[in-house]
N, C-alpha and C. Protein backbone atom coordinates (compact mmCIF):
# COMPACT_ATOMS: atom_id res chain seq x y z
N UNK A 1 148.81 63.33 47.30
CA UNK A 1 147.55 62.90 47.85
C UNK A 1 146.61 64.09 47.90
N UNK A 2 145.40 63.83 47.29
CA UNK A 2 144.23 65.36 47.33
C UNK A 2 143.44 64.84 48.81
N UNK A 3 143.86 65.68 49.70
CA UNK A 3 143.01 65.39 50.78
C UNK A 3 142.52 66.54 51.22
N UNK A 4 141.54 66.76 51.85
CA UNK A 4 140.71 67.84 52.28
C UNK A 4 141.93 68.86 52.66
N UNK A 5 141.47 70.02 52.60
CA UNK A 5 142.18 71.03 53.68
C UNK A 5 142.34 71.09 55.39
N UNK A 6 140.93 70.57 55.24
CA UNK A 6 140.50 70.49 56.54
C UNK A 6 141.40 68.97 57.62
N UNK A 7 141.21 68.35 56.61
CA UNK A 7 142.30 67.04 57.12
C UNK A 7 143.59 67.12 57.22
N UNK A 8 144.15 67.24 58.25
CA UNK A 8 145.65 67.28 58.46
C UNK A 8 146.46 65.77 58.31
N UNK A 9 147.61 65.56 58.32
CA UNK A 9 148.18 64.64 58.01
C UNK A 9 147.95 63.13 59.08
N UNK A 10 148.05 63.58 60.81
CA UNK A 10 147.86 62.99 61.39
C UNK A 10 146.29 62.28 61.44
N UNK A 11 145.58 63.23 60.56
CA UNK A 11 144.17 62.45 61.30
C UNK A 11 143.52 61.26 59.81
N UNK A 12 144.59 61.19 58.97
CA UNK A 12 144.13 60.39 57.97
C UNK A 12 143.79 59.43 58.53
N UNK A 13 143.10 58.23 57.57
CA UNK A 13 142.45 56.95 57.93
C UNK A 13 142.87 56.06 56.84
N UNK A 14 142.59 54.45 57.26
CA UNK A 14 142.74 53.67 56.28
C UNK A 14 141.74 54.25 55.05
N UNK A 15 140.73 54.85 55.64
CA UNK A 15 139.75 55.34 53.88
C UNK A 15 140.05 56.43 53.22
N UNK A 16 141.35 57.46 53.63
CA UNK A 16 142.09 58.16 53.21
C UNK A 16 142.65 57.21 52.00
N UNK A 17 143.66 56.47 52.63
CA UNK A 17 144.49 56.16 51.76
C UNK A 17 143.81 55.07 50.54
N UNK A 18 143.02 54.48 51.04
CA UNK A 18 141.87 54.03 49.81
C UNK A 18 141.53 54.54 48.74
N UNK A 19 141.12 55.46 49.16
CA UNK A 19 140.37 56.90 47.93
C UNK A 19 141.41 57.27 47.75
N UNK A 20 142.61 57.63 48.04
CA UNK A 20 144.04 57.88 47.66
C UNK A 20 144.34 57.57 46.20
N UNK A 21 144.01 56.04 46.99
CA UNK A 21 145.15 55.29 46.04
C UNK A 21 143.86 54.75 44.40
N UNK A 22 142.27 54.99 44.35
CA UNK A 22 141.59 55.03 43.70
C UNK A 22 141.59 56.04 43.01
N UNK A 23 141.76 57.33 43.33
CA UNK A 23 141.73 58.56 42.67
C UNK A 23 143.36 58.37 42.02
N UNK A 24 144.34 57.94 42.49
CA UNK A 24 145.47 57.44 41.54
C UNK A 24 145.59 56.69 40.13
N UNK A 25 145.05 55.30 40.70
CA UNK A 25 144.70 54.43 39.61
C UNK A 25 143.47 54.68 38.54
N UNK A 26 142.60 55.35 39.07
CA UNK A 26 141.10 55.48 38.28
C UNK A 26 140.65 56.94 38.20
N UNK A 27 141.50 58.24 37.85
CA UNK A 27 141.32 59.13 37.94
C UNK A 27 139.68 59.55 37.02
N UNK A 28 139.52 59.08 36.27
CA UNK A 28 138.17 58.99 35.66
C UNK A 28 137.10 58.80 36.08
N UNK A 29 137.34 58.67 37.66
CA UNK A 29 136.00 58.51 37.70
C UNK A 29 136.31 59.04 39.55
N UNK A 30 134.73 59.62 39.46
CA UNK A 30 134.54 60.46 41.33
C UNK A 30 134.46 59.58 42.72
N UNK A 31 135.38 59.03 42.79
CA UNK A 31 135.36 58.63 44.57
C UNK A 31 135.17 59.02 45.26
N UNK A 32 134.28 60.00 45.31
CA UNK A 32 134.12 60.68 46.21
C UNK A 32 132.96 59.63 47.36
N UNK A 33 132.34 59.10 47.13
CA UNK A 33 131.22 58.59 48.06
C UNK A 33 131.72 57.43 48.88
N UNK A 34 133.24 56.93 48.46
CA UNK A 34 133.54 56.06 48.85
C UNK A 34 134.02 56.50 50.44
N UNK A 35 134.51 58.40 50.39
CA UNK A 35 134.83 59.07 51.39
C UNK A 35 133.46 58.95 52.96
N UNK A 36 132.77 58.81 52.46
CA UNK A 36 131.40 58.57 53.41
C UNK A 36 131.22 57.48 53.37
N UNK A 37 130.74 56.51 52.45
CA UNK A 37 130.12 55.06 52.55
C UNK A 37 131.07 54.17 52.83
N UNK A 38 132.65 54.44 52.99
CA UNK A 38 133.16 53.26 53.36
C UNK A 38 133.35 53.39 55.20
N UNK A 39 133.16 54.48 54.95
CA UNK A 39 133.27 54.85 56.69
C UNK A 39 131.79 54.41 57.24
N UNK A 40 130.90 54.26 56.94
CA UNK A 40 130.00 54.01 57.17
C UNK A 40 129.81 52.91 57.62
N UNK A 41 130.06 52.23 56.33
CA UNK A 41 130.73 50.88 56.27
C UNK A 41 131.49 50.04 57.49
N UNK A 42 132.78 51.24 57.55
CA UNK A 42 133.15 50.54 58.81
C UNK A 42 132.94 50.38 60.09
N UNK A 43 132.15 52.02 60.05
CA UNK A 43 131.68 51.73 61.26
C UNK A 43 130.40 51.19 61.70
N UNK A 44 129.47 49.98 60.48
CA UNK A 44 128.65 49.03 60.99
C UNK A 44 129.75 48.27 61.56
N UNK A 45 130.57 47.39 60.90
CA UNK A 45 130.96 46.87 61.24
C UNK A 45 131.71 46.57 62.79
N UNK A 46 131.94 47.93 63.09
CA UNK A 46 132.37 47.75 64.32
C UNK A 46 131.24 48.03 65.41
N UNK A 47 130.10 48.47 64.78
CA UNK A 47 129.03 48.46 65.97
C UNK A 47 128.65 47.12 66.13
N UNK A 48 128.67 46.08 64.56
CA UNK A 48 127.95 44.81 64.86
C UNK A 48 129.05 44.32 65.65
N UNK A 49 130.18 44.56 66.00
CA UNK A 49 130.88 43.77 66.95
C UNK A 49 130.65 44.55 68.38
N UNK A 50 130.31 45.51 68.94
CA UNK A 50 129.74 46.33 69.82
C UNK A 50 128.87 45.51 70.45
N UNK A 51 127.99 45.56 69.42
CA UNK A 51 126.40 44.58 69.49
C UNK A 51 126.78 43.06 70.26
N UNK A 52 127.47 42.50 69.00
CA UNK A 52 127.84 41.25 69.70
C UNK A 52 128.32 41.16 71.06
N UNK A 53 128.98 41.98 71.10
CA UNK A 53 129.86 42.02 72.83
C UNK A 53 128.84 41.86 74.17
N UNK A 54 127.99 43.36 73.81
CA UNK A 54 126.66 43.79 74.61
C UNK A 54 126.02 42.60 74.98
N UNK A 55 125.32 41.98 73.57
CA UNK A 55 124.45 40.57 74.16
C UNK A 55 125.33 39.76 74.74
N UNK A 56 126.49 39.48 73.97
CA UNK A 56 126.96 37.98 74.85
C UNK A 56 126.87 38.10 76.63
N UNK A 57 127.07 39.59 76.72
CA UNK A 57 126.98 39.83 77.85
C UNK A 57 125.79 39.10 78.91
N UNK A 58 125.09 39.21 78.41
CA UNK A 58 123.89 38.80 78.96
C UNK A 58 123.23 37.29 78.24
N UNK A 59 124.20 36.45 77.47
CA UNK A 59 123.72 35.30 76.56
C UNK A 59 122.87 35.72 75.81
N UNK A 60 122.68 36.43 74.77
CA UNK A 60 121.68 36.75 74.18
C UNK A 60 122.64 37.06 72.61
N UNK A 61 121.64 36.57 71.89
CA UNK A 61 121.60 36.91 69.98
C UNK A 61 121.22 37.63 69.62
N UNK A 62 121.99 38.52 68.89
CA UNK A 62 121.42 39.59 68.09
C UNK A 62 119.52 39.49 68.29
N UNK A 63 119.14 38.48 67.20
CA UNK A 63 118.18 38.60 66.71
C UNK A 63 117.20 38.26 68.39
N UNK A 64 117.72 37.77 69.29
CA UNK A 64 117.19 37.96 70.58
C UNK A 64 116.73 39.30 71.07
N UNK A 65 117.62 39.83 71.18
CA UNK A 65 117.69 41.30 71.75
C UNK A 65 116.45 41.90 70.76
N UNK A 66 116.46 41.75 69.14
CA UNK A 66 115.35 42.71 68.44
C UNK A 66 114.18 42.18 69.19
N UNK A 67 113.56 41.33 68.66
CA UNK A 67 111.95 40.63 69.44
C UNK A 67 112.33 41.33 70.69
N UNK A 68 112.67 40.71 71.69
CA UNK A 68 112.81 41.46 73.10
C UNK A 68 112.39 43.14 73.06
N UNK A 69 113.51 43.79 72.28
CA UNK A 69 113.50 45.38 72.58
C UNK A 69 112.18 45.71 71.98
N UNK A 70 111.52 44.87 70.77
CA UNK A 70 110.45 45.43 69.87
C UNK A 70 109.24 44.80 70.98
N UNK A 71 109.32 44.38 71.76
CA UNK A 71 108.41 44.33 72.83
C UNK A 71 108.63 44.84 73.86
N UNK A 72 109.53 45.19 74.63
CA UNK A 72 109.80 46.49 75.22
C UNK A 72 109.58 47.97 74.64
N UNK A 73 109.78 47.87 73.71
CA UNK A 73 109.36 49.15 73.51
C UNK A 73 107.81 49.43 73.01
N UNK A 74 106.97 48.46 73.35
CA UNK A 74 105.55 48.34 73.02
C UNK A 74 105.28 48.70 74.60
N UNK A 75 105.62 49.37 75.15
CA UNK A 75 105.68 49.04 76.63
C UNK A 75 104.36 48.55 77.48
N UNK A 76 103.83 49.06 78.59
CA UNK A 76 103.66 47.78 79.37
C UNK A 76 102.09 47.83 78.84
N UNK A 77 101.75 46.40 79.02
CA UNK A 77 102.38 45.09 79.30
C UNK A 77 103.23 44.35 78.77
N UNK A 78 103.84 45.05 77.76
CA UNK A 78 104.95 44.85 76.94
C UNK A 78 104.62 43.11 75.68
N UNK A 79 103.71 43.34 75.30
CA UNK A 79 103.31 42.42 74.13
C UNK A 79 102.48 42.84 72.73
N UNK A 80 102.73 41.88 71.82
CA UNK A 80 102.80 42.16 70.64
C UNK A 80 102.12 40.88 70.07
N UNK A 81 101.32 41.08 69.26
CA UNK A 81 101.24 40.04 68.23
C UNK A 81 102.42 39.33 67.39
N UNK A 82 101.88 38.35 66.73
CA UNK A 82 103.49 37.60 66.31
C UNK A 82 103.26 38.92 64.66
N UNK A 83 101.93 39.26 64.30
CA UNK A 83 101.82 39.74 62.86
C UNK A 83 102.56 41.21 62.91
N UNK A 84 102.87 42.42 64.04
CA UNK A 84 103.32 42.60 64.97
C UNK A 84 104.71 42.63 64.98
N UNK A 85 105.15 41.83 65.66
CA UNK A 85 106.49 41.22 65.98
C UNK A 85 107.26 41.14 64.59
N UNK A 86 106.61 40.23 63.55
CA UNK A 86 107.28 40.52 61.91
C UNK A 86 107.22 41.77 61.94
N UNK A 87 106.55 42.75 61.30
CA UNK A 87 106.67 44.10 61.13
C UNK A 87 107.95 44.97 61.92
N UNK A 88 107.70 44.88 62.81
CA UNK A 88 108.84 45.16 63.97
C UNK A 88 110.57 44.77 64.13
N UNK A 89 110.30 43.74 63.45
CA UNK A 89 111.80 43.07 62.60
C UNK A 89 111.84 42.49 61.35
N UNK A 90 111.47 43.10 60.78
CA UNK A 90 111.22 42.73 58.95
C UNK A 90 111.77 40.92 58.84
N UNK A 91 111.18 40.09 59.58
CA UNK A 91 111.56 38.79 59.04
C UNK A 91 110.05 38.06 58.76
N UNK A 92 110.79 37.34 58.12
CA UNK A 92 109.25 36.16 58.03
C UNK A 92 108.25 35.52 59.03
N UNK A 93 107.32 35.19 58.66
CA UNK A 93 106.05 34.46 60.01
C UNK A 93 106.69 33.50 60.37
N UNK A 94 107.28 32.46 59.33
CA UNK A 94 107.79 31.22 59.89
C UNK A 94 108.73 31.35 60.74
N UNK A 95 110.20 32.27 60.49
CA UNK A 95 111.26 32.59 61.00
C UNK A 95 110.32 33.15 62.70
N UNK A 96 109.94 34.02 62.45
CA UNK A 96 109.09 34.74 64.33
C UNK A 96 108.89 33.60 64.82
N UNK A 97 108.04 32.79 64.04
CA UNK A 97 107.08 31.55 64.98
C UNK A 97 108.29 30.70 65.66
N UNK A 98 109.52 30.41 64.75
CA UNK A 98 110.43 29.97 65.52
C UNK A 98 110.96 30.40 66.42
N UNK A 99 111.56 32.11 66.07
CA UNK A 99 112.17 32.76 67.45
C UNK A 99 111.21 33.25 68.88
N UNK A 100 110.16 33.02 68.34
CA UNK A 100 109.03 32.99 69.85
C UNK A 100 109.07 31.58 70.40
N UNK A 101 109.13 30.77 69.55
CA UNK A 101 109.18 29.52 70.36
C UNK A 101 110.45 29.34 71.32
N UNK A 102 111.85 29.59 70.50
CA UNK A 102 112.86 30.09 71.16
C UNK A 102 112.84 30.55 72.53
N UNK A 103 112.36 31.67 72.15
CA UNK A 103 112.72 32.80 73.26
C UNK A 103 111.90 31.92 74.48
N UNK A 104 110.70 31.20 73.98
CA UNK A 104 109.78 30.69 75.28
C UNK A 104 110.56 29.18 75.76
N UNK A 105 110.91 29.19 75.60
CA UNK A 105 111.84 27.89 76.23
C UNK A 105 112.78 28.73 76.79
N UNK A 106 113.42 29.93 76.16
CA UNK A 106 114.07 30.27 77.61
C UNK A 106 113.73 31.07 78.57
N UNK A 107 112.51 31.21 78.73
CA UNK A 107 111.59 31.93 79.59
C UNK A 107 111.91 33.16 79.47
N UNK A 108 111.99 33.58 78.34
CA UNK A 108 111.43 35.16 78.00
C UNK A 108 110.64 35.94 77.77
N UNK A 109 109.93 34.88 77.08
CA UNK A 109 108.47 35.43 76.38
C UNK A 109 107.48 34.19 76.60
N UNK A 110 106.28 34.94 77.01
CA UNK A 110 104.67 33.67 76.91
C UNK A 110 104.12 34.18 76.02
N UNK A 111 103.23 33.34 75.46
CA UNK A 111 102.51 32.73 74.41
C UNK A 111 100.39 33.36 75.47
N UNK A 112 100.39 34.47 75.19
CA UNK A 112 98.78 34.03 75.64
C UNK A 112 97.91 34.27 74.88
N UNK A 113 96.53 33.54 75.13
CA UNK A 113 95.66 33.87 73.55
C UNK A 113 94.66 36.04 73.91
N UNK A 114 94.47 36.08 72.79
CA UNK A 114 94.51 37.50 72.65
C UNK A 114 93.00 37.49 72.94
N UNK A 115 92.80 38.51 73.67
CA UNK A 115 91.25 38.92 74.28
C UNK A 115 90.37 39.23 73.23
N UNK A 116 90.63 39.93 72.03
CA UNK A 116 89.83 40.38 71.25
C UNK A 116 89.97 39.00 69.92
N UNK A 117 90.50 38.41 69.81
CA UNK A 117 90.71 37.34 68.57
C UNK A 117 90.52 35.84 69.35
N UNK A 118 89.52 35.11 68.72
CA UNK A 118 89.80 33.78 69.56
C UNK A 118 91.21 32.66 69.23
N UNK A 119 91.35 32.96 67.95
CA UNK A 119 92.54 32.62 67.33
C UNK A 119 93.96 33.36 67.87
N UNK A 120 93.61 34.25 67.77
CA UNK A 120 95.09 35.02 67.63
C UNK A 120 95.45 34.73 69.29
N UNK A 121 97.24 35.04 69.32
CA UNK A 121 97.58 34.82 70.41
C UNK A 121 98.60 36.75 70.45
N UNK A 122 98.72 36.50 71.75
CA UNK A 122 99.64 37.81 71.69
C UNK A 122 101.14 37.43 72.88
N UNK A 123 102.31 37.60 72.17
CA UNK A 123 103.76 37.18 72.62
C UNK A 123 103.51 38.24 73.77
N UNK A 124 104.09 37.95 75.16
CA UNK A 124 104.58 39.16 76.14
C UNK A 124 105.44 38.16 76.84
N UNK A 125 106.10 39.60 77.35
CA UNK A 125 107.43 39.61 77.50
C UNK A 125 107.43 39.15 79.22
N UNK A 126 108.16 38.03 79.77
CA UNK A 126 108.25 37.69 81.10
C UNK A 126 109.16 38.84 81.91
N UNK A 127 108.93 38.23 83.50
CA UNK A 127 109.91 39.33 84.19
C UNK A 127 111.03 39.08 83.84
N UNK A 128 111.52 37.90 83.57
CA UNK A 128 113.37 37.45 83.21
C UNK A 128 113.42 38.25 81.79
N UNK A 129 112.85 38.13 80.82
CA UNK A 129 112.80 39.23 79.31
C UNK A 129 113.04 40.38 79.50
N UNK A 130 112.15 40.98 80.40
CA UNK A 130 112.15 42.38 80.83
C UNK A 130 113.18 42.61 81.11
N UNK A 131 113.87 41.79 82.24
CA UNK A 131 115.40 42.01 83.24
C UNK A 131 116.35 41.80 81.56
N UNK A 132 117.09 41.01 81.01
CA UNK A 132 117.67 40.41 80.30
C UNK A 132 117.70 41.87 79.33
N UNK A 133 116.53 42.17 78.63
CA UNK A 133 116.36 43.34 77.32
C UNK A 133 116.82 44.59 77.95
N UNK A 134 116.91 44.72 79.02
CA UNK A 134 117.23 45.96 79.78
C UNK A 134 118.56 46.04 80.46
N UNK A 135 118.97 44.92 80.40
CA UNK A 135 120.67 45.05 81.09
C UNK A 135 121.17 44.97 80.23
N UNK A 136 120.53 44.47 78.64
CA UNK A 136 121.71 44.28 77.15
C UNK A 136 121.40 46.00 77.09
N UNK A 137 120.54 46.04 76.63
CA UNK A 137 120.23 48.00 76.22
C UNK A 137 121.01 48.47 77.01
N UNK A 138 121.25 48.77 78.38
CA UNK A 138 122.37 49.54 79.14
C UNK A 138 123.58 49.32 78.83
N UNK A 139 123.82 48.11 78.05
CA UNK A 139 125.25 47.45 77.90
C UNK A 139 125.15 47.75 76.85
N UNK A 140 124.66 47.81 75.71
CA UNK A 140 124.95 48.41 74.62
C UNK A 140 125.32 49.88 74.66
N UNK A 141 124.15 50.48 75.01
CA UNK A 141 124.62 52.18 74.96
C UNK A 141 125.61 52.29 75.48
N UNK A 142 126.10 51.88 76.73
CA UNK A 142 127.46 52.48 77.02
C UNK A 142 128.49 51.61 76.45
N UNK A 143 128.31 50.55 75.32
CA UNK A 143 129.56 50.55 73.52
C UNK A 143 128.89 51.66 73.03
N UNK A 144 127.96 51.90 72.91
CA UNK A 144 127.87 52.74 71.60
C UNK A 144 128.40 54.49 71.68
N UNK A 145 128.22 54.55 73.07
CA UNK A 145 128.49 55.68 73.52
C UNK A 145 129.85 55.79 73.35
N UNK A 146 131.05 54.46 73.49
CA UNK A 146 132.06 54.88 73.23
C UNK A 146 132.94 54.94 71.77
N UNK A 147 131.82 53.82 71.17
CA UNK A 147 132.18 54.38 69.71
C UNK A 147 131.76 56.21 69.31
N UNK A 148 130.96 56.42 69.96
CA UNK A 148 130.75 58.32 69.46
C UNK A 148 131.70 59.01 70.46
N UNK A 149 132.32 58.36 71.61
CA UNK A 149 132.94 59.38 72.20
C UNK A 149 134.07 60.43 71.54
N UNK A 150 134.60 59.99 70.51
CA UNK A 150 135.12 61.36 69.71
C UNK A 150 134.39 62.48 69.09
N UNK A 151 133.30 62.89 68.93
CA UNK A 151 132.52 63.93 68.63
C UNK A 151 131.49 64.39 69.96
N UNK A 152 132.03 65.39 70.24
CA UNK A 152 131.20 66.39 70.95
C UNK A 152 129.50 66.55 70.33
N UNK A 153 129.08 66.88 71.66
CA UNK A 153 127.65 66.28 71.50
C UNK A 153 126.67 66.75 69.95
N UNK A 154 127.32 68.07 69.84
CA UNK A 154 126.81 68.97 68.60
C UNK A 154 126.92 68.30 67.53
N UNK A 155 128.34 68.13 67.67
CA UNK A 155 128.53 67.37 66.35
C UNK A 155 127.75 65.45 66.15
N UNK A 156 127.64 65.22 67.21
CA UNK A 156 126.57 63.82 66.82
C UNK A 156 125.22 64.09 66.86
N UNK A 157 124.72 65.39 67.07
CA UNK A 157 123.28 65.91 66.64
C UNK A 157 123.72 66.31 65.72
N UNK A 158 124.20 66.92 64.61
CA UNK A 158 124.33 67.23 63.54
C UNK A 158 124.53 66.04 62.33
N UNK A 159 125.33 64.89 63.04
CA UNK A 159 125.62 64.02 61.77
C UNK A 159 124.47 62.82 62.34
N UNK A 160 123.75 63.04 63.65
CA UNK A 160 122.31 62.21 63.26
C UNK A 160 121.36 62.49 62.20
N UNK A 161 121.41 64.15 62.15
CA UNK A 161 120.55 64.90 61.35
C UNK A 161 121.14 64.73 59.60
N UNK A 162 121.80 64.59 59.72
CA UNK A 162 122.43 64.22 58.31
C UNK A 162 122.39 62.55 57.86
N UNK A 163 122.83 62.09 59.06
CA UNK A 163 122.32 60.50 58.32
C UNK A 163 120.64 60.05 58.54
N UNK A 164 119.62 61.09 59.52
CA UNK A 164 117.86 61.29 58.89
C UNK A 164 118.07 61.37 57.65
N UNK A 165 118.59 62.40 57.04
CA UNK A 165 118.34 62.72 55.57
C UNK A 165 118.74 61.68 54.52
N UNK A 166 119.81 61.14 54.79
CA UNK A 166 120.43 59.97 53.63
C UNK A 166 119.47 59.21 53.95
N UNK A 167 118.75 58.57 54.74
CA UNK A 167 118.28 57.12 54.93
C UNK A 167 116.17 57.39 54.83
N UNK A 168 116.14 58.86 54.93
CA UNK A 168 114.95 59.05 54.83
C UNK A 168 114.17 58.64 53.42
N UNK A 169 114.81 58.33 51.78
CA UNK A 169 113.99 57.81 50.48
C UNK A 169 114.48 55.87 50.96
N UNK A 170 114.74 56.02 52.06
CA UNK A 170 114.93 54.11 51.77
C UNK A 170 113.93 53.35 52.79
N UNK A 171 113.41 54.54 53.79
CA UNK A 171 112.66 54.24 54.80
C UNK A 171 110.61 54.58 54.19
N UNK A 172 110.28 53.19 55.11
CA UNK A 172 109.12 53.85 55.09
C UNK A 172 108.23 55.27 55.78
């Protein structure tokens, strides 16, 4: 097995033995990225189950929690246009217009018309939204905090600063 130097026997991973067993069968070609991107990989995966945990906590959907936080973090009075609100979660007008309607039936968000547009309306966020987006966010960070709890703080400022750089030609 070609494994780092730096990797000792005990601390292999299932993506050890992956790239293992690829650099076996397919020596022709560099696996190497599979050493980063499948870990990557896995560990969306286990944040989107993080995620999931966090909201259920509080009855809330993924795509709940975005609208919510992307109006919380507009902070106060904590509202947004719906044109806004798309931008803020890369989905469609139709898809928003539904999840605002959503969210306002469960008294999260009102609907009021916007001071400067006679047309336009602007989504804000109720006191139950406010309460709800803020007890999932606390409940998330402390999953997420324990998915990083194996790296000392340096080292998760360092591999934030490294995954800025990978994701910085895909971002606007």
């Amino acid at each position: 097995m070609s494994i780092d130097r730096a990797t000792s026997a005990d601390t292999l991973d299932d993506v050890d033995r992956i790239v293992s067993a690829w650099r076996r069968e397919r020596p022709d070609l560099d696996v190497t990225p599979l050493e980063i991107l499948s870990r990557v990989s896995r560990l969306a995966r286990r944040l989107d189950l993080a995620r999931g945990a966090a909201f259920a906590e509080r009855e809330l959907e993924t795509w709940e929690f975005d609208v919510l936080s992307a109006l919380r973090r507009a902070g106060a009075p904590y509202e947004l246009s719906p044109g806004q609100l798309v931008l803020e979660t890369l989905v469609t007008s139709g898809t928003m217009t539904n999840r605002v309607d959503r969210l306002t039936r469960r008294g999260f968000v009102e609907r009021n018309p916007s001071p400067t547009d006679r047309r336009g309306v602007l989504v804000r966020l109720t006191p139950a939204g406010l309460a709800v987006v803020d007890g999932a966010l606390a409940e998330l960070l402390a999953r997420e905090r324990d998915l990083l709890a194996e790296l000392p703080a340096d080292e998760q400022s360092a591999l934030a600063g490294q995954l800025r750089r990978l994701l910085h030609p895909f971002e606007g």
